[in-house]
N, C-alpha and C. Protein backbone atom coordinates (compact mmCIF):
# COMPACT_ATOMS: atom_id res chain seq x y z
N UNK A 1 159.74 71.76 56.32
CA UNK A 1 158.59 71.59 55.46
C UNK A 1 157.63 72.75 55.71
N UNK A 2 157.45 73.24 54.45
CA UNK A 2 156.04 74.14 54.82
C UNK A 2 154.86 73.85 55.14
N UNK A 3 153.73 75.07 55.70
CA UNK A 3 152.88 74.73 56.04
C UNK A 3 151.99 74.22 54.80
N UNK A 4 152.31 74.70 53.62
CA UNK A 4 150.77 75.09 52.54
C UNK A 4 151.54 73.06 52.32
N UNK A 5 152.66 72.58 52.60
CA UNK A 5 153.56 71.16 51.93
C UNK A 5 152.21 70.41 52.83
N UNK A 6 152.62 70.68 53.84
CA UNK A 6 152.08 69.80 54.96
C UNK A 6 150.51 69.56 54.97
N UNK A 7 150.17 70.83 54.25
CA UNK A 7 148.49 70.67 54.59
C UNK A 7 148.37 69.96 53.22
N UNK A 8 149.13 70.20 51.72
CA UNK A 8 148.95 69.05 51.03
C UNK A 8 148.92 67.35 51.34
N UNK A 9 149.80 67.76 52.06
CA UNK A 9 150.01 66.25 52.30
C UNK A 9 148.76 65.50 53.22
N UNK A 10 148.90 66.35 54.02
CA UNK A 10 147.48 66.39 54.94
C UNK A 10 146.09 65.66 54.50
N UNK A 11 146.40 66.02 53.47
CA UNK A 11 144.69 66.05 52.45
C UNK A 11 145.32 64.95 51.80
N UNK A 12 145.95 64.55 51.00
CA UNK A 12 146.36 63.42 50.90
C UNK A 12 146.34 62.14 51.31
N UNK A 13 146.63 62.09 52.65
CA UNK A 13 146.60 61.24 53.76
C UNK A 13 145.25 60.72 54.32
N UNK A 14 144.46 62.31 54.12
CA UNK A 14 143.11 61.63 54.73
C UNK A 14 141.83 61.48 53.47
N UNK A 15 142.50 61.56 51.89
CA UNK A 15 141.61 61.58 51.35
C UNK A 15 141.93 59.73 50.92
N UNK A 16 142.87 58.99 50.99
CA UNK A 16 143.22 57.96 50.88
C UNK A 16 142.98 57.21 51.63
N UNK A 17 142.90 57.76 53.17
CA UNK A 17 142.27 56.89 54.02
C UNK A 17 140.29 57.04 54.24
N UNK A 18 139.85 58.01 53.58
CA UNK A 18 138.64 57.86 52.87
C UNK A 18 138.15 57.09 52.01
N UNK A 19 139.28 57.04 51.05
CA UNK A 19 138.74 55.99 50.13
C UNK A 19 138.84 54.24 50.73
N UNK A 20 140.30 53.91 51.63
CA UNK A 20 139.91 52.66 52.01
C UNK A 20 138.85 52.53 52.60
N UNK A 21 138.39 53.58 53.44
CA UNK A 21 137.04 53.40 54.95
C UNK A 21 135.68 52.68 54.16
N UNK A 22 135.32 53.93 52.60
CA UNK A 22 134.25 54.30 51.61
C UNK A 22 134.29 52.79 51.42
N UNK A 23 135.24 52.11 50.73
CA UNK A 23 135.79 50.93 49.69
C UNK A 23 135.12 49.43 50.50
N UNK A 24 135.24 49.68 51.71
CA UNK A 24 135.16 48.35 52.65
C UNK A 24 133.63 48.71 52.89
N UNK A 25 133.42 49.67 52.82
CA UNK A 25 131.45 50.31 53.33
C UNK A 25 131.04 49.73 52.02
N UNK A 26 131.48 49.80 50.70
CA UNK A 26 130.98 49.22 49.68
C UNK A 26 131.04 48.05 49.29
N UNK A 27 132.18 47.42 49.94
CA UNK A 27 132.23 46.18 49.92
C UNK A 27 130.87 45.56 50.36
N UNK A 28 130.37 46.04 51.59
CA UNK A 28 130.05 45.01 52.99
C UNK A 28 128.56 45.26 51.88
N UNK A 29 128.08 46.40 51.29
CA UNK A 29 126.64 46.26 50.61
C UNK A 29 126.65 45.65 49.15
N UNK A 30 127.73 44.97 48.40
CA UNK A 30 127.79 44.19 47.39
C UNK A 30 127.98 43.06 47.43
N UNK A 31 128.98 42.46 48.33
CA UNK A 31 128.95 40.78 48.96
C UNK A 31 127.73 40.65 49.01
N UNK A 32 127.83 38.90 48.30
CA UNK A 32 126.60 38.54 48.33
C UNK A 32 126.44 38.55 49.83
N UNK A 33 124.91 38.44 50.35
CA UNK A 33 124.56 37.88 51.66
C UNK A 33 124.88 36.40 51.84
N UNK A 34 124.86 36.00 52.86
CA UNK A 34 125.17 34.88 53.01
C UNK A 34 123.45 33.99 52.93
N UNK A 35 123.89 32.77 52.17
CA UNK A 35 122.38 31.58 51.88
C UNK A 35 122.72 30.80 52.60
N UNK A 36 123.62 30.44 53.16
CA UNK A 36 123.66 29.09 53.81
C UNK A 36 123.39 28.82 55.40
N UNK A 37 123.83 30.11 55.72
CA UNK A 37 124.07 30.28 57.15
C UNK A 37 125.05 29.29 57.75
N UNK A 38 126.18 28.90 57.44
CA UNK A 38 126.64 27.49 57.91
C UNK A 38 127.27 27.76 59.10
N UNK A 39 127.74 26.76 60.12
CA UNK A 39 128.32 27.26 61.34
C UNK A 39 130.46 26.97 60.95
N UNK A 40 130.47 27.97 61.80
CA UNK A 40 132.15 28.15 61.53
C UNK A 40 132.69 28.40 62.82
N UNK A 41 133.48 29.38 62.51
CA UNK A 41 134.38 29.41 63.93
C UNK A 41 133.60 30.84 64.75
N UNK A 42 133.11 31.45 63.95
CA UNK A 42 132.40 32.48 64.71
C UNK A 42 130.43 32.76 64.69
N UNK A 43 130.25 31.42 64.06
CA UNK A 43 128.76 31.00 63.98
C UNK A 43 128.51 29.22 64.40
N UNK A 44 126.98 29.68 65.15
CA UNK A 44 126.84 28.97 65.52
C UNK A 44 125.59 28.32 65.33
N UNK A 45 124.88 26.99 64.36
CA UNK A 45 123.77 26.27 64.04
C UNK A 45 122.75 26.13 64.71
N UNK A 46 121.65 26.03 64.80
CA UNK A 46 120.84 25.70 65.10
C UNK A 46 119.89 25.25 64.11
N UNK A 47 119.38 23.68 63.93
CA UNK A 47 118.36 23.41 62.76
C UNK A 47 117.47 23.07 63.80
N UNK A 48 116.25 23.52 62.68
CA UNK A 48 114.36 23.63 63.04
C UNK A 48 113.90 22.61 62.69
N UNK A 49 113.06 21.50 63.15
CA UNK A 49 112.42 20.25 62.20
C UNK A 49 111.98 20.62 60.95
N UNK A 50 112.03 20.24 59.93
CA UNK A 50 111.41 20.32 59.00
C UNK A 50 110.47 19.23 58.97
N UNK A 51 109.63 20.42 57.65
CA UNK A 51 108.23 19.67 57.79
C UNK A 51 108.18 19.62 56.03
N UNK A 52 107.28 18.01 55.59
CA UNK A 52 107.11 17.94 54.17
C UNK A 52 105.67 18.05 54.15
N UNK A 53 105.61 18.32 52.75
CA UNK A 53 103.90 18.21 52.37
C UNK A 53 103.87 16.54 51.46
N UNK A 54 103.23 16.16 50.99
CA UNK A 54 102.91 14.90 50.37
C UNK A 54 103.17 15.29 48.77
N UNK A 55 103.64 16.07 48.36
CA UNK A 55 103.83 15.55 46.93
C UNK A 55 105.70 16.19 46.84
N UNK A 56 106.31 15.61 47.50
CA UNK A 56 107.86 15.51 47.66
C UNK A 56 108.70 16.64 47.57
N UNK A 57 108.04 17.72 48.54
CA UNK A 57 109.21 19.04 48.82
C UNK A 57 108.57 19.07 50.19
N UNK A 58 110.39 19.66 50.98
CA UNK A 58 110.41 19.63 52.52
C UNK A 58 110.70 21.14 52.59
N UNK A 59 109.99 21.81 53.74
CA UNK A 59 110.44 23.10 54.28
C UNK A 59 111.70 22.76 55.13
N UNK A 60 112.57 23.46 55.32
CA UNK A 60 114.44 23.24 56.29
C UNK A 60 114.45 24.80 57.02
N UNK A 61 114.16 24.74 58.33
CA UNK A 61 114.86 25.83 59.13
C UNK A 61 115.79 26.36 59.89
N UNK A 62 116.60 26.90 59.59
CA UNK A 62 118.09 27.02 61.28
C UNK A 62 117.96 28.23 61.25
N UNK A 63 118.79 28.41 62.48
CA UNK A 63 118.80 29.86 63.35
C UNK A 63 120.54 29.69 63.16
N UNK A 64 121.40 30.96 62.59
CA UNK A 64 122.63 31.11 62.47
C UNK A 64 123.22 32.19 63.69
N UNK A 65 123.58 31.86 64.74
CA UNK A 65 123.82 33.06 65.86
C UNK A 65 125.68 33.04 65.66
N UNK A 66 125.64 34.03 65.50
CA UNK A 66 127.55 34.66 64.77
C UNK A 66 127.92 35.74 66.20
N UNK A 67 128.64 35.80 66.61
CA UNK A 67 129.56 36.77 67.79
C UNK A 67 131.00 36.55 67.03
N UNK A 68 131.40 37.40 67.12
CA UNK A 68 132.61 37.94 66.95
C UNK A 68 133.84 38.65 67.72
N UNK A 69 134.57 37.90 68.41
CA UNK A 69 135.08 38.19 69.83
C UNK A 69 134.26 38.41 70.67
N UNK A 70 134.25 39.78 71.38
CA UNK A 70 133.38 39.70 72.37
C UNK A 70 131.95 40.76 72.10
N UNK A 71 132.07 40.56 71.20
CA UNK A 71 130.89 41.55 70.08
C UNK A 71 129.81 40.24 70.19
N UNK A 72 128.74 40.43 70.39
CA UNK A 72 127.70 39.97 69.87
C UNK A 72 127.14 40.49 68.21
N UNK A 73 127.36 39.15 67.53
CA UNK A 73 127.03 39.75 66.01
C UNK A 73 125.52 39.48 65.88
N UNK A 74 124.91 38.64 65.32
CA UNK A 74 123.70 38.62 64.46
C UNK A 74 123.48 37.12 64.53
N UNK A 75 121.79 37.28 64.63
CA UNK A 75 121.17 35.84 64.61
C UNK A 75 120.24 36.07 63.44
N UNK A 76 120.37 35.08 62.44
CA UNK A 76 119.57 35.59 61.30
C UNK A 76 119.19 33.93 60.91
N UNK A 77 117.56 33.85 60.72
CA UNK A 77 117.41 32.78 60.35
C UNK A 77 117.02 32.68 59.18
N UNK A 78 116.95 31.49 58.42
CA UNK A 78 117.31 30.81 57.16
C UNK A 78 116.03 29.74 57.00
N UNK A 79 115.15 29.85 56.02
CA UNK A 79 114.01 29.00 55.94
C UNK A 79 114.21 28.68 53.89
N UNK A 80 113.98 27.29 53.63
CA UNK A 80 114.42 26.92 52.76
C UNK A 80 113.29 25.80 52.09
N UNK A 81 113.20 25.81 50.78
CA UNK A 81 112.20 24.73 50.16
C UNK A 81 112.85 24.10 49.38
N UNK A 82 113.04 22.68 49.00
CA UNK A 82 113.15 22.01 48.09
C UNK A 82 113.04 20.46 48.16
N UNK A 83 113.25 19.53 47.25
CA UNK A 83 112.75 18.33 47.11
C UNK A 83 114.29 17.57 48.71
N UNK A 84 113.39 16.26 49.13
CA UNK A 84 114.30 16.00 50.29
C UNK A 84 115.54 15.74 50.04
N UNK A 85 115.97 15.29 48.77
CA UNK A 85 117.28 14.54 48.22
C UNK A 85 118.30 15.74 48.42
N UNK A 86 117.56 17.31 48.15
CA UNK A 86 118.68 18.16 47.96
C UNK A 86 119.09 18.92 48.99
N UNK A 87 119.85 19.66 49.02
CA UNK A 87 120.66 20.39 50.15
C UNK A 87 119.83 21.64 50.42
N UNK A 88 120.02 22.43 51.08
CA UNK A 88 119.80 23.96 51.59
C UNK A 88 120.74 24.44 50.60
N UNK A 89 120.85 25.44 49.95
CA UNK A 89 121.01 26.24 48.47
C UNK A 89 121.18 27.80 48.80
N UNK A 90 121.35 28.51 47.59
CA UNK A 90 120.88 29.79 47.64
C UNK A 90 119.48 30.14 46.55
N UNK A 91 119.61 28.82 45.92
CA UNK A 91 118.78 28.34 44.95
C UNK A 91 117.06 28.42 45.79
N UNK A 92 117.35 27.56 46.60
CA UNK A 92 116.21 27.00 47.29
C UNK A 92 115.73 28.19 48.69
N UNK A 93 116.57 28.97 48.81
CA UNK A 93 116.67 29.62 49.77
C UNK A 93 115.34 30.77 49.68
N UNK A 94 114.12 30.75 50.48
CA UNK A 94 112.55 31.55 50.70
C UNK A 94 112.62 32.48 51.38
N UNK A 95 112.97 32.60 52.60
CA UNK A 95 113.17 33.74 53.68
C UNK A 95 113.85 33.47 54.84
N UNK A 96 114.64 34.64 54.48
CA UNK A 96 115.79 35.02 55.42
C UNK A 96 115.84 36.42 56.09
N UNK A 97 115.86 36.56 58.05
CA UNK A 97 115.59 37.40 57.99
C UNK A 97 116.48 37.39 59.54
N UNK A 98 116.80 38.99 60.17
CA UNK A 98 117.70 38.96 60.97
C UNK A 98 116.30 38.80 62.47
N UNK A 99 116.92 38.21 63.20
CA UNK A 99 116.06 37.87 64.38
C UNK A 99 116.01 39.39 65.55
N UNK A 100 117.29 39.93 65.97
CA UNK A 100 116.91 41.56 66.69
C UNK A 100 116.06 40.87 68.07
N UNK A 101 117.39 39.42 68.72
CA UNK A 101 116.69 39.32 70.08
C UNK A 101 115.52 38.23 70.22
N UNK A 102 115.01 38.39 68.95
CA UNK A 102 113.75 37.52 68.90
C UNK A 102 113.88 35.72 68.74
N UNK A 103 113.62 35.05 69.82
CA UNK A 103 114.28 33.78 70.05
C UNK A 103 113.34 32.42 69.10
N UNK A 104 112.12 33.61 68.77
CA UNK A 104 111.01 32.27 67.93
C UNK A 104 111.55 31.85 67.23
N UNK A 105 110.95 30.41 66.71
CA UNK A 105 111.40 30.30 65.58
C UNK A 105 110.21 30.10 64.58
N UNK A 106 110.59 30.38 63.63
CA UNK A 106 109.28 30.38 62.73
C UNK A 106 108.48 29.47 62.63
N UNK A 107 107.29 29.54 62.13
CA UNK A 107 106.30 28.44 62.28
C UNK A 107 105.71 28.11 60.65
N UNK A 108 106.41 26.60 60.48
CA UNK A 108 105.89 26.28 59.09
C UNK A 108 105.21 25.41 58.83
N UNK A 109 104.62 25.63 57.84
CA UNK A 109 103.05 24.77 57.85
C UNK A 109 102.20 24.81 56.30
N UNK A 110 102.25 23.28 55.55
CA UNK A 110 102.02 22.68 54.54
C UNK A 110 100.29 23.42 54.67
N UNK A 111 100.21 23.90 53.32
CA UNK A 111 98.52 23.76 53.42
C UNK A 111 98.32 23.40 51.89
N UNK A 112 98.07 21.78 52.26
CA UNK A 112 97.86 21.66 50.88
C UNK A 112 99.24 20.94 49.81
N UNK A 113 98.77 20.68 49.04
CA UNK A 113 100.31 20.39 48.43
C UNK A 113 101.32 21.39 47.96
N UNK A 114 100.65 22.69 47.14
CA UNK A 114 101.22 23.42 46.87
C UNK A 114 101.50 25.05 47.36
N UNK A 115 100.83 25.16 48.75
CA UNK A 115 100.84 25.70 49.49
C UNK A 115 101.59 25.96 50.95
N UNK A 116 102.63 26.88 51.23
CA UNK A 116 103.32 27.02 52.38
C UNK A 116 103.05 28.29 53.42
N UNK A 117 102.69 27.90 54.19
CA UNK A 117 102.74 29.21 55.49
C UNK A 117 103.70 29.78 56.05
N UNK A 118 104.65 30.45 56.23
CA UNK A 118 105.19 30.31 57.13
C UNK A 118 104.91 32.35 58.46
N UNK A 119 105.18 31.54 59.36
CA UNK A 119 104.44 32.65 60.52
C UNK A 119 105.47 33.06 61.32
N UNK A 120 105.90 33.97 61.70
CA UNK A 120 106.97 34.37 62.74
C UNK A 120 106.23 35.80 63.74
N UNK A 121 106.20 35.93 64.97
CA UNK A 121 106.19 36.72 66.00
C UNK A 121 106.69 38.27 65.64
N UNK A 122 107.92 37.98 65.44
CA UNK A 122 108.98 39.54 65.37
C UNK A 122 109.89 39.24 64.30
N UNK A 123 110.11 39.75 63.58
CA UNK A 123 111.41 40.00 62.74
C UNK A 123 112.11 41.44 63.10
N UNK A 124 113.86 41.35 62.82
CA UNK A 124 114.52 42.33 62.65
C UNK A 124 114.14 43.24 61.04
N UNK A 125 115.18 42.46 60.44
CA UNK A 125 115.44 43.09 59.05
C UNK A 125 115.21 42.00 58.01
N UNK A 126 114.32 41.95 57.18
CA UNK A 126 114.18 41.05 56.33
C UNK A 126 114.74 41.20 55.26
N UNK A 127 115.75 40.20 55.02
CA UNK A 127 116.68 40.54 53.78
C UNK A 127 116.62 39.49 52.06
N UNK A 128 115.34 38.52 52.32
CA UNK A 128 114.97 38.10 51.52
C UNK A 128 113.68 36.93 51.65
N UNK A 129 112.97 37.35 50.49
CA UNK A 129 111.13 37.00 51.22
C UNK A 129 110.97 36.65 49.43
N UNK A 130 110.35 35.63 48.93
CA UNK A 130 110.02 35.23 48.12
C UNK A 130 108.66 34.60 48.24
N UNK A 131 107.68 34.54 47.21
CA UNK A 131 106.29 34.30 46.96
C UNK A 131 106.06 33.30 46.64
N UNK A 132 106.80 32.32 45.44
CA UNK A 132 106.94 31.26 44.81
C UNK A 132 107.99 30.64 44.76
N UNK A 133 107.88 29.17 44.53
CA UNK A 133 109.42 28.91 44.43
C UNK A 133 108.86 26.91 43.90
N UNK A 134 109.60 26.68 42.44
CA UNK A 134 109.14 25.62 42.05
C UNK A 134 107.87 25.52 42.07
N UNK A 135 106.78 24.58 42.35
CA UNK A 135 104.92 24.65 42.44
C UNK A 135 104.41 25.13 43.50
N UNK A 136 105.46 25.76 44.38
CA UNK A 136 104.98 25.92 45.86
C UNK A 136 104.59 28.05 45.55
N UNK A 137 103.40 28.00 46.18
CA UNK A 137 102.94 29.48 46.60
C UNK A 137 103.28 29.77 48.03
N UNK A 138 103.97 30.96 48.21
CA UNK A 138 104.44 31.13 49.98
C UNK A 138 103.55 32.14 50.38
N UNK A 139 103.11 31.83 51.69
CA UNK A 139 102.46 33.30 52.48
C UNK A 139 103.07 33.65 53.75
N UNK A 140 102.97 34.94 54.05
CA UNK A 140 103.81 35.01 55.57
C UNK A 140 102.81 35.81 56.22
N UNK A 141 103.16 35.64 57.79
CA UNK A 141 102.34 35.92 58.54
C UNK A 141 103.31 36.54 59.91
N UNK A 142 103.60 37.56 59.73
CA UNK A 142 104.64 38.36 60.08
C UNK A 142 104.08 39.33 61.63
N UNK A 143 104.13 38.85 62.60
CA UNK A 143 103.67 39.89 63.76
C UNK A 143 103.94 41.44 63.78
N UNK A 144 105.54 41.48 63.40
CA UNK A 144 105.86 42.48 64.10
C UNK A 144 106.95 42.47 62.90
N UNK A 145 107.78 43.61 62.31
CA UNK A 145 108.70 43.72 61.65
C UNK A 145 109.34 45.23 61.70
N UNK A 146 110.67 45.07 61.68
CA UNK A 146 111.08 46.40 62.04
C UNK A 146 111.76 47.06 60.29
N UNK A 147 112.01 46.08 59.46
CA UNK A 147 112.74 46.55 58.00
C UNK A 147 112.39 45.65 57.17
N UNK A 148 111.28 45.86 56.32
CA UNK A 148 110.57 45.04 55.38
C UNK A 148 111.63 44.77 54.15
N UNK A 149 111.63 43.69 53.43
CA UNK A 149 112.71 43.48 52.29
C UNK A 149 111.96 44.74 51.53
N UNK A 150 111.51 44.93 50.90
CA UNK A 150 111.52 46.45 50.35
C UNK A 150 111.92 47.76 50.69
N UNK A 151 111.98 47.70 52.13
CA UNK A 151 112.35 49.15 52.74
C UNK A 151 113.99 48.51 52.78
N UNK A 152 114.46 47.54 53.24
CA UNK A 152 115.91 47.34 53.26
C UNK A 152 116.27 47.27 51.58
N UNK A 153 116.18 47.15 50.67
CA UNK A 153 116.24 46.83 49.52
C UNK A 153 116.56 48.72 48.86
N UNK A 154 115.82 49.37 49.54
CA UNK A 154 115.54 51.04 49.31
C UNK A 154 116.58 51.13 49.88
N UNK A 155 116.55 51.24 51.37
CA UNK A 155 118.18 51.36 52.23
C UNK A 155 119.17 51.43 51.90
N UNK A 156 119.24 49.74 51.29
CA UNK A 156 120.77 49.56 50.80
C UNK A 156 120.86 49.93 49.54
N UNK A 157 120.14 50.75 48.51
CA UNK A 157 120.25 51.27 47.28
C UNK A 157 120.30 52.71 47.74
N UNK A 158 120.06 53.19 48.56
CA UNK A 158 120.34 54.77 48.91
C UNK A 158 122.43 54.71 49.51
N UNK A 159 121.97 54.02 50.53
CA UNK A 159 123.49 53.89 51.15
C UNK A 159 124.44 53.57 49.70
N UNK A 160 123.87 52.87 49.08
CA UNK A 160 125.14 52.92 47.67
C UNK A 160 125.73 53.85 46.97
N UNK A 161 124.37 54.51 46.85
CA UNK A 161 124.30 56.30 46.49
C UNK A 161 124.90 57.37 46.85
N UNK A 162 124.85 57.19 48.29
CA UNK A 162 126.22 57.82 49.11
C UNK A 162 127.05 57.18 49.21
N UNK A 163 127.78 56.56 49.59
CA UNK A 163 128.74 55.58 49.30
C UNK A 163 129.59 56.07 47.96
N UNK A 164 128.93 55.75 46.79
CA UNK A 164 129.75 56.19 45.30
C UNK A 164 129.97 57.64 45.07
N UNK A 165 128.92 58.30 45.54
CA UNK A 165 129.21 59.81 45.69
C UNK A 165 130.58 60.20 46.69
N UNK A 166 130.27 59.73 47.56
CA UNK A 166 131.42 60.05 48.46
C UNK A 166 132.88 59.78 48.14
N UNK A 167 132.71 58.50 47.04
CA UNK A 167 133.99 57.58 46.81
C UNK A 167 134.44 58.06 45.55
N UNK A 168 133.45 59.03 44.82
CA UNK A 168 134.00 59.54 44.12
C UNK A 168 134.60 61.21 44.00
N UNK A 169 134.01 62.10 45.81
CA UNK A 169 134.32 63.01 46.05
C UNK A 169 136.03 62.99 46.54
N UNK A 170 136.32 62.12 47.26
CA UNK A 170 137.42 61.43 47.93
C UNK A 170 138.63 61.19 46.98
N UNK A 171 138.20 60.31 45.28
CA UNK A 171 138.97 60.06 44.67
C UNK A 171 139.38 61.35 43.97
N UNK A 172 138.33 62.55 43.49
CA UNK A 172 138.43 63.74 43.33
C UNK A 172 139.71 64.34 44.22
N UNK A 173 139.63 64.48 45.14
CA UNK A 173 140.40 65.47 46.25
C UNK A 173 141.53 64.96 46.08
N UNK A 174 141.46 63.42 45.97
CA UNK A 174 143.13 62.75 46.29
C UNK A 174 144.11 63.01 44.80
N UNK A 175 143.21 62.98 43.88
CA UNK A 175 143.81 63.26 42.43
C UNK A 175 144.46 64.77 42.28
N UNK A 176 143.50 65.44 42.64
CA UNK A 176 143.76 67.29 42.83
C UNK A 176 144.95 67.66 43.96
N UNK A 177 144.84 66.77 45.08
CA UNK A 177 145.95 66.80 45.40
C UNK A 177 147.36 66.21 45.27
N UNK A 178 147.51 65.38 44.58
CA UNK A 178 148.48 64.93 44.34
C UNK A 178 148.93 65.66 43.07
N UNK A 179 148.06 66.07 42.36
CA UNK A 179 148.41 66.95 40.96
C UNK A 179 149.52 68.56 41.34
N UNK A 180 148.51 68.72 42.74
CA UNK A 180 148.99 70.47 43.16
C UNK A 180 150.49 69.73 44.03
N UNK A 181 150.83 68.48 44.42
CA UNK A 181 151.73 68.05 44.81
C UNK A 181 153.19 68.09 43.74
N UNK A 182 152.76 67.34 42.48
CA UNK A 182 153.66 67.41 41.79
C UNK A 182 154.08 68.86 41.13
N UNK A 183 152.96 69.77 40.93
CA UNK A 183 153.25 71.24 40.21
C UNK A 183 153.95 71.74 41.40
N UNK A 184 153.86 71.43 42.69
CA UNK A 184 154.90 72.41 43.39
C UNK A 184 156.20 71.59 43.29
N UNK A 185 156.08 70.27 43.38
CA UNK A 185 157.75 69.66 43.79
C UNK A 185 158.22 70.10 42.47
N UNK A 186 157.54 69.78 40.79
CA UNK A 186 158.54 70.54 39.53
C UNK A 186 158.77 71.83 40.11
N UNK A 187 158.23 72.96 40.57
CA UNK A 187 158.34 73.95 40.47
C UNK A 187 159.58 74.40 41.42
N UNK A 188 159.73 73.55 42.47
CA UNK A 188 160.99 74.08 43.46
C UNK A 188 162.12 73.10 42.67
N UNK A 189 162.05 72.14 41.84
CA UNK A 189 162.87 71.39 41.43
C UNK A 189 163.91 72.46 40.45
């Protein structure tokens, strides 16, 4: 085999294994996030008391702590509004945000009927923060935060940006090479 065969192939090989690497990086920022936080085989529950106000909607809190073999994954908690009859949702789902160590748990608190507080120490990465939800107005009271849902929201719309660029530099190279692949194999044929 020649060299100019080999370095085709070369490029081939690693422009294909670019595109699976790119493909799964794009995956992981289009899956929905997870609303439920539920516990499984590699997560683990924790529920917060909930607290109601008097005209029939309950705040619902858990802490979701996930490891993954011997990886420590992510503790991301899950704060939720809706009437008591119904479940935790993605529907119902107010703020969700990654914890980064931080063991508080949030602090929620009725003011009023149509009014909710909720207060936390430290946040990691906040990956979803809502204002309203049904008659209820939300406020937060946030100590410390390291990735505001707007700055992660920017993040993960830049990383997409590269991501598709890249996935489409990759699909470029692999096409061009496989093209200069076949004009040489007709050509010695």
């Amino acid at each position: 085999m020649s060299l100019a065969k080999l370095t085709r192939y070369l490029f081939l090989g690693v422009s294909i294994l670019g595109i699976a690497i790119v493909s799964v990086f794009l995956f992981t920022f289009f899956r929905p996030l997870d609303s439920l936080g539920e516990a499984n085989d590699n997560c683990a529950r924790q529920d917060f008391p909930s607290v109601s106000n008097d005209s029939g909607l309950v705040a619902t809190a858990h802490l979701a702590d996930c490891t993954y073999g011997l990886a420590h994954g992510s503790e991301t908690t899950f704060v939720y509004v809706h009437k008591p009859e119904d479940k935790d949702s993605a529907d119902s789902l107010v703020f969700r945000f990654d914890n980064l160590g931080n063991q508080d748990k949030p602090q929620i608190m009725w003011d009023g009927k149509s009014n909710l507080h909720i207060a936390i120490s430290e946040v990691g990465e906040v990956t979803k923060q809502v204002d309203s939800i049904l008659t209820t107005r939300i406020t937060y009271s946030i100590g410390k935060i390291d990735v505001s849902h707007e700055e992660y929201t920017k993040l993960t719309r830049r990383y997409e940006e590269i991501l598709f660029a890249a996935l489409f530099l990759l699909v470029s190279i692999c096409a061009l090479t496989m093209r200069s692949i076949r004009e040489v194999t007709r050509r010695n044929a």
